[in-house]
C-alpha atoms as a PDB file:
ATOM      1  CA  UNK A   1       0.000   0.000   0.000  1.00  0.00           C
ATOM      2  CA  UNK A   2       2.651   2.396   0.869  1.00  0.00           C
ATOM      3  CA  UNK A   3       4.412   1.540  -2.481  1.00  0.00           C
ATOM      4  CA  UNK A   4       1.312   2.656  -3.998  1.00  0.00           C
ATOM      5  CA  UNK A   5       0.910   5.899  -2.512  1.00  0.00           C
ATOM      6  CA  UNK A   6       4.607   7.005  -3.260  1.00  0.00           C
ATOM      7  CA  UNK A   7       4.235   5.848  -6.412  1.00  0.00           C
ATOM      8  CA  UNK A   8       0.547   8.397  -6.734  1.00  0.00           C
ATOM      9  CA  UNK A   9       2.389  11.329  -5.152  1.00  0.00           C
ATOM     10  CA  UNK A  10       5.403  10.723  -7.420  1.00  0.00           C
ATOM     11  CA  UNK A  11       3.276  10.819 -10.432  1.00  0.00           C
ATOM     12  CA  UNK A  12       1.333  13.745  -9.300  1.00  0.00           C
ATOM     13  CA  UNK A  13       4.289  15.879  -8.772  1.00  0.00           C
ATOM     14  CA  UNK A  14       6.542  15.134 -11.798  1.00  0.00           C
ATOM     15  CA  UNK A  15       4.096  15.027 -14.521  1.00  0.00           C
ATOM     16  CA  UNK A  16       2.133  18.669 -12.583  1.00  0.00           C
ATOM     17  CA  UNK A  17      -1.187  16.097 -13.388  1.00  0.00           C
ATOM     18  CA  UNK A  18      -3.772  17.960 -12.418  1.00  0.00           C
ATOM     19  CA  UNK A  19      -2.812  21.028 -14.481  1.00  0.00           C
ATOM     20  CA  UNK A  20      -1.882  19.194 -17.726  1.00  0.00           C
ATOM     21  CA  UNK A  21      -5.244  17.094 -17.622  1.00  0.00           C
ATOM     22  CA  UNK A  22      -7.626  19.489 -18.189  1.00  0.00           C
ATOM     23  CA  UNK A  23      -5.738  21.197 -21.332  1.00  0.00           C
ATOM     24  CA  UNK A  24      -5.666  17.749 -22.858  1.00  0.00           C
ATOM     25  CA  UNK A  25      -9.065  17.007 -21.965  1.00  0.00           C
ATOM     26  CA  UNK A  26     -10.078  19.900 -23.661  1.00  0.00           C
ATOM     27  CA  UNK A  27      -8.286  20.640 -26.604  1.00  0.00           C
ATOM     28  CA  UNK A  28      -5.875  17.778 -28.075  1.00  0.00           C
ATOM     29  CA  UNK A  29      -7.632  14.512 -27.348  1.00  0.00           C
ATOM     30  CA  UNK A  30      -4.560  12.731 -29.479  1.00  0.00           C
ATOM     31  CA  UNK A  31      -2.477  14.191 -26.890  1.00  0.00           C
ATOM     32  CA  UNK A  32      -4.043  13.280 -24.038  1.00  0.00           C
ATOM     33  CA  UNK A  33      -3.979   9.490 -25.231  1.00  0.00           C
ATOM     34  CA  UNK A  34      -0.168   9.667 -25.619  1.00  0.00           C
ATOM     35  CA  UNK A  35       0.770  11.833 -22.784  1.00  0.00           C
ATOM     36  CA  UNK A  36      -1.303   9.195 -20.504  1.00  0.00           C
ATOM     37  CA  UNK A  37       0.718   6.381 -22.401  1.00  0.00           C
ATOM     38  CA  UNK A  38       3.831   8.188 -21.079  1.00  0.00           C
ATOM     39  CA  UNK A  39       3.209   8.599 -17.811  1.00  0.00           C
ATOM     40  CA  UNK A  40       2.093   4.681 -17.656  1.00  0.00           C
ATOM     41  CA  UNK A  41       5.062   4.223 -18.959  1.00  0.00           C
ATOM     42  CA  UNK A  42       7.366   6.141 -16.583  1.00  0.00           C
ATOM     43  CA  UNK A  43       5.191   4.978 -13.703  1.00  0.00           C
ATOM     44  CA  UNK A  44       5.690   1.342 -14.596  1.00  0.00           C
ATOM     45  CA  UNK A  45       9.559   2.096 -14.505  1.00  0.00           C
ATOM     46  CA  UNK A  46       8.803   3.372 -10.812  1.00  0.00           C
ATOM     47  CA  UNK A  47       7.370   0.690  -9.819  1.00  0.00           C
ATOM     48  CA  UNK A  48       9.939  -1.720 -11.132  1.00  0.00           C
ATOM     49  CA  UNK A  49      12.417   0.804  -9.148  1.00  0.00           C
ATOM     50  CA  UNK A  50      10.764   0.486  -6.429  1.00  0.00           C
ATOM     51  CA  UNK A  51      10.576  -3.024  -6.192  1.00  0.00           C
ATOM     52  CA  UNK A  52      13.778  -3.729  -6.808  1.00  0.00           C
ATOM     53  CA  UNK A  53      14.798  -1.580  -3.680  1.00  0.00           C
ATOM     54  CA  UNK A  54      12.223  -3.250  -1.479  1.00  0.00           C
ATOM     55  CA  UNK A  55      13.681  -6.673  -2.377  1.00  0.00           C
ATOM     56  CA  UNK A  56      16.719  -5.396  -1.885  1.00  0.00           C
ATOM     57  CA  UNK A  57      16.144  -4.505   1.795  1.00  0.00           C
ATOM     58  CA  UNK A  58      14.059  -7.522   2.799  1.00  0.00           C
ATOM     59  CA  UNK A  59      17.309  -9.388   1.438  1.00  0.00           C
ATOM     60  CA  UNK A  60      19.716  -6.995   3.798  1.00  0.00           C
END
């Protein structure tokens, strides 16, 4: 869970969501559907981050 909700904050901040969101929404729906593809993508590599540093410590 915790992994989760650094990984939400994390994408919050560094992508400035909620501001970008609404300009895609609104004018470049084409946009939108790759920007969104982005930040899957550069959450997914978070996660994998992550998860490599929490197996790391339960092996320490």
């Amino acid at each position: 869970m915790i992994l989760k909700e650094l990984t939400n904050f994390i994408n919050m901040s560094l992508f400035g969501f909620k501001k970008n969101i609404e300009h895609f929404k609104e004018h470049c729906p084409v946009e939108a559907r790759d920007y969104f593809k982005k930040i899957l993508l550069k959450l997914e590599s978070i996660e994998n981050r992550l998860d490599r540093i929490e197996k790391k410590t339960k092996n320490n």
